[in-house]
N, C-alpha and C. Protein backbone atom coordinates (compact mmCIF):
# COMPACT_ATOMS: atom_id res chain seq x y z
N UNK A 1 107.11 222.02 -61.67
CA UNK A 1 107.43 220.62 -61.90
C UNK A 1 108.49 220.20 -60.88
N UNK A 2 108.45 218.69 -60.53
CA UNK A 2 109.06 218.63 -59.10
C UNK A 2 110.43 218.10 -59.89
N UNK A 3 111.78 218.44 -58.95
CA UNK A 3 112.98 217.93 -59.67
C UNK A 3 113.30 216.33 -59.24
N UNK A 4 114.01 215.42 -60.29
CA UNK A 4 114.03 214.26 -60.51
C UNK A 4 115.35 214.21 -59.86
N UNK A 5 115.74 214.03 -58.92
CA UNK A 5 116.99 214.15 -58.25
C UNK A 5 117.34 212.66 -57.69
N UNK A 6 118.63 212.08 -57.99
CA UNK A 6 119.23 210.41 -57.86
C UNK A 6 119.65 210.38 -56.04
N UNK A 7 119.73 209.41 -55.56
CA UNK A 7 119.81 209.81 -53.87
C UNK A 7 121.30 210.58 -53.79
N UNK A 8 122.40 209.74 -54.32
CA UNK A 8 123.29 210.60 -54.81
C UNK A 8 123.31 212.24 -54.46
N UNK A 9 122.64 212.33 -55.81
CA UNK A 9 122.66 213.71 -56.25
C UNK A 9 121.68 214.62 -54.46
N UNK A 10 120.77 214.19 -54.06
CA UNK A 10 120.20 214.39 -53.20
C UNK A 10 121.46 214.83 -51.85
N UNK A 11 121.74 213.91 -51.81
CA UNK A 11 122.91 213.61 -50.79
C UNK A 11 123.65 214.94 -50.66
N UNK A 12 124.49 215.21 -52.19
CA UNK A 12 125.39 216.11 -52.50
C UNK A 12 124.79 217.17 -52.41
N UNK A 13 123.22 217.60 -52.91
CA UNK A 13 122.59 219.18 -52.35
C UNK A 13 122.80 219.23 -51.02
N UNK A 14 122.71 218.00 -50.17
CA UNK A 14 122.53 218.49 -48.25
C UNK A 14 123.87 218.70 -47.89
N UNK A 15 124.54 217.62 -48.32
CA UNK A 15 126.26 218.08 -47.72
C UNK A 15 126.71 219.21 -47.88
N UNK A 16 126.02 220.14 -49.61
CA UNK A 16 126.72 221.60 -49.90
C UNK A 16 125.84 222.01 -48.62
N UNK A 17 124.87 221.81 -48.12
CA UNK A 17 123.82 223.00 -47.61
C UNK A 17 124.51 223.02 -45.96
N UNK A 18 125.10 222.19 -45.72
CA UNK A 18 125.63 221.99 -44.38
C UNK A 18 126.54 223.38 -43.78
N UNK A 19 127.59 223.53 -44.15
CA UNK A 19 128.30 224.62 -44.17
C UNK A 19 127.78 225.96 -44.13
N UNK A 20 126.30 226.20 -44.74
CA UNK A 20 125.91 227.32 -45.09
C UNK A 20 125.05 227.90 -43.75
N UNK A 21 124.90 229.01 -43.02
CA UNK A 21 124.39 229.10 -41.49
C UNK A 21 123.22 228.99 -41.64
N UNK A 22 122.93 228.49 -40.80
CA UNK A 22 121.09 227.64 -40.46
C UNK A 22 120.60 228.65 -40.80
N UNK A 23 120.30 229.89 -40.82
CA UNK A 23 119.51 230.51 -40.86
C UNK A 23 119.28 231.43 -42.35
N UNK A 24 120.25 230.75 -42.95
CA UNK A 24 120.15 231.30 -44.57
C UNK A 24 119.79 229.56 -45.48
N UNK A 25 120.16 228.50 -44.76
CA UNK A 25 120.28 227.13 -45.52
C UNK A 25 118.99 227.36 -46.46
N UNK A 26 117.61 227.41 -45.84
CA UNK A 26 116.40 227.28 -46.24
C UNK A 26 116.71 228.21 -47.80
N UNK A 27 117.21 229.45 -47.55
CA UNK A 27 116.75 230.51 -49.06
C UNK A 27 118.04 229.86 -49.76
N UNK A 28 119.07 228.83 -49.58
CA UNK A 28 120.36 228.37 -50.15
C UNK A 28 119.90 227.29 -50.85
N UNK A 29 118.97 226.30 -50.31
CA UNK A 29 118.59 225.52 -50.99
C UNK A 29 117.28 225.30 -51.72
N UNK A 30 116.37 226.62 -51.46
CA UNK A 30 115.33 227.35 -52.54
C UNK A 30 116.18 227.90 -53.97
N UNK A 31 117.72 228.48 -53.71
CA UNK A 31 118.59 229.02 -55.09
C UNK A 31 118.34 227.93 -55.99
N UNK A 32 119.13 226.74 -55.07
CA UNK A 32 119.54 225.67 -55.64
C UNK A 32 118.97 224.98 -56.38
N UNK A 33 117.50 224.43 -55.91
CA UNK A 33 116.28 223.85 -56.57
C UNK A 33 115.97 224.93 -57.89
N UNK A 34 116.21 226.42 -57.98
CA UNK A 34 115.88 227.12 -59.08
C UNK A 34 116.66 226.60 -59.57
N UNK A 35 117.93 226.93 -59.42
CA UNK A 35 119.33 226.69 -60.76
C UNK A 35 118.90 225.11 -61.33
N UNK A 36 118.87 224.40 -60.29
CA UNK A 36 119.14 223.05 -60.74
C UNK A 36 117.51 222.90 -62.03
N UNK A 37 115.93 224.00 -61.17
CA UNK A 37 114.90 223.68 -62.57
C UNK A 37 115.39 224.31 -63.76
N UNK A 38 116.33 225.51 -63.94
CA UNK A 38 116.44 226.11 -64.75
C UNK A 38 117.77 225.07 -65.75
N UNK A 39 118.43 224.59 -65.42
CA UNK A 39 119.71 223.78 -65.51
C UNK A 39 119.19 222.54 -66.80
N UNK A 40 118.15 222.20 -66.66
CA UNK A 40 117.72 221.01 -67.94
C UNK A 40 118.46 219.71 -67.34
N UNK A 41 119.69 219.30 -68.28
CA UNK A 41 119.68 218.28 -67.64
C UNK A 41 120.86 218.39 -66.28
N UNK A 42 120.85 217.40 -65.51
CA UNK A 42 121.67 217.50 -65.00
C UNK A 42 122.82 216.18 -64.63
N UNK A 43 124.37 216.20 -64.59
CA UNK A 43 125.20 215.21 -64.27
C UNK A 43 125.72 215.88 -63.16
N UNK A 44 126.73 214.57 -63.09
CA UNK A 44 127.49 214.58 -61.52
C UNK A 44 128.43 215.80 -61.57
N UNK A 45 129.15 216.32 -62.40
CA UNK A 45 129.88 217.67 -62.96
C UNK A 45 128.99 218.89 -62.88
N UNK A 46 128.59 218.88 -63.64
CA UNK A 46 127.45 220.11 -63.69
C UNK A 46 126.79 220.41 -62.44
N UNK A 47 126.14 219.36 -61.47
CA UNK A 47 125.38 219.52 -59.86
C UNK A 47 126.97 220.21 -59.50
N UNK A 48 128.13 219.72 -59.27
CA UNK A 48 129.19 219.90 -58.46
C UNK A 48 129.46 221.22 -58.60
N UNK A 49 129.46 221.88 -59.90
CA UNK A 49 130.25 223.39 -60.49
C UNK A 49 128.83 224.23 -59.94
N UNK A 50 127.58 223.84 -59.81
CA UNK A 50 126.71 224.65 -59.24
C UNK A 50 126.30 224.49 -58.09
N UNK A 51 126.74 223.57 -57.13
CA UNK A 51 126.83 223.49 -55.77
C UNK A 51 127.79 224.45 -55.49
N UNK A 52 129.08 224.45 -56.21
CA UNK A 52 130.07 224.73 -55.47
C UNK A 52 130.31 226.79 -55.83
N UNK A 53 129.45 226.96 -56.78
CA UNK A 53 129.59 228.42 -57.10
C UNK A 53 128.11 229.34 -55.45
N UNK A 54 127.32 227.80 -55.91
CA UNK A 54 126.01 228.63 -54.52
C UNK A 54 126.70 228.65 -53.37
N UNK A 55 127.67 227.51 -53.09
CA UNK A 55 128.17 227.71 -51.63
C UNK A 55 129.05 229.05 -51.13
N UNK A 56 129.81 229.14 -52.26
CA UNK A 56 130.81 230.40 -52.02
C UNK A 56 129.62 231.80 -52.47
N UNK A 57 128.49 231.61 -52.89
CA UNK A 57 127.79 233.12 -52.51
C UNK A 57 127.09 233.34 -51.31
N UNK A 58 126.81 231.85 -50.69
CA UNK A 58 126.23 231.52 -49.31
C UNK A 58 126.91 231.85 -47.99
N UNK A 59 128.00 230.91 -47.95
CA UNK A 59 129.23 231.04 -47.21
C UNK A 59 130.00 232.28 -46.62
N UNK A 60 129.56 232.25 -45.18
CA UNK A 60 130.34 233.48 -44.65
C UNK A 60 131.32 232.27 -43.62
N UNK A 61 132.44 233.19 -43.67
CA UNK A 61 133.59 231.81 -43.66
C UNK A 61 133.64 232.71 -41.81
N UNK A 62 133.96 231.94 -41.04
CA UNK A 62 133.98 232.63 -39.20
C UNK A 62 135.60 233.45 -39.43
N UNK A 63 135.44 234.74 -38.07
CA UNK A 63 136.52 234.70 -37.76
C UNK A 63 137.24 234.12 -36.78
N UNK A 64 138.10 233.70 -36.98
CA UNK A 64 138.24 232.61 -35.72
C UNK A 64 139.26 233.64 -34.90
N UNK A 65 139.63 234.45 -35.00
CA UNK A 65 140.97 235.29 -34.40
C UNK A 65 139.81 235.98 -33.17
N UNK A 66 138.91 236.14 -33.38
CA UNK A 66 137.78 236.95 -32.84
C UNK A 66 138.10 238.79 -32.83
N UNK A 67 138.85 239.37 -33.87
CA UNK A 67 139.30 240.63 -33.89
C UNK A 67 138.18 240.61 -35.06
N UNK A 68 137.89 242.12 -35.22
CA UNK A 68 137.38 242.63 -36.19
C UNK A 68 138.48 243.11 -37.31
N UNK A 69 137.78 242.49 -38.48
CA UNK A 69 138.45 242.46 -39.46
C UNK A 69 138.45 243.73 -40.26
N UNK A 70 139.14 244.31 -41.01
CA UNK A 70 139.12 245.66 -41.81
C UNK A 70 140.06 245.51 -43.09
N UNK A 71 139.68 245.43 -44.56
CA UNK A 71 140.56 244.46 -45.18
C UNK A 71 141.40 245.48 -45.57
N UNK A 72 142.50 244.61 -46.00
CA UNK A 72 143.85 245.24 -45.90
C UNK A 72 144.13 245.29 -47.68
N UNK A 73 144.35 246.53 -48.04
CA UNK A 73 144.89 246.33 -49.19
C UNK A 73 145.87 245.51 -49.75
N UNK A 74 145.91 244.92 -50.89
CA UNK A 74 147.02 243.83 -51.74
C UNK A 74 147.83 244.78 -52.25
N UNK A 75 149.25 244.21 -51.80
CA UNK A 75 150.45 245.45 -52.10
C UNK A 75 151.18 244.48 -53.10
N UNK A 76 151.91 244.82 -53.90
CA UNK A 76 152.47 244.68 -55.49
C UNK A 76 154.11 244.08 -54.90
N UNK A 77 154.26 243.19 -54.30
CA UNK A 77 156.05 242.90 -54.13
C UNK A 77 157.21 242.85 -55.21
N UNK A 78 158.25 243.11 -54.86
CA UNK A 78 159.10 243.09 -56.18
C UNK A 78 159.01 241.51 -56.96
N UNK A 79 159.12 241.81 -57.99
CA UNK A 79 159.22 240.85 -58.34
C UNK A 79 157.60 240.31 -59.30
N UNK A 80 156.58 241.26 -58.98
CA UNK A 80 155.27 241.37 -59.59
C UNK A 80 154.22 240.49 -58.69
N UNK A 81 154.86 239.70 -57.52
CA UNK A 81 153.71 238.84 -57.04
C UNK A 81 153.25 239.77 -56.04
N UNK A 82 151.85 239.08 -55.62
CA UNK A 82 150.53 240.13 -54.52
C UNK A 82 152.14 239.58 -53.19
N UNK A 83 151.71 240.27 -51.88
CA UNK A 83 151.89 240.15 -50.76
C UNK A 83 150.61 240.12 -49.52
């Protein structure tokens, strides 16, 4: 069944899909169309909290330093906060 999507709402799937690298967008916005058939109804809240959870599983953020990255463990500072 095809989804009933407001231009709006249309709008807001392409702007999330922008960010995401061309070459994954296509299977990012195949997720999306699932969640959103599986989803029932949908508002302007609900599209936003599931745009915004697909983008951050999509999203490989650049390095801009151009070093290779190797992650660094989170060390415990006095006082109980991360460093």
């Amino acid at each position: 069944m095809p989804l009933a999507l407001s231009d709006a709402e249309i709008d807001a799937v392409m702007s999330a899909a922008k960010p995401i690298p061309p070459e994954r967008r296509d299977e990012f916005l195949r997720v999306v169309a699932d969640a959103l058939a599986q989803a029932g109804e949908i508002g302007p809240g609900s599209l936003h909290r599931l745009l915004i959870g697909m983008q951050r599983a999509f999203f490989d953020p650049p390095n801009l330093d151009g070093a290779e990255e190797e992650p660094q463990p989170r060390r415990l500072a006095r006082g109980g906060k991360y460093r």
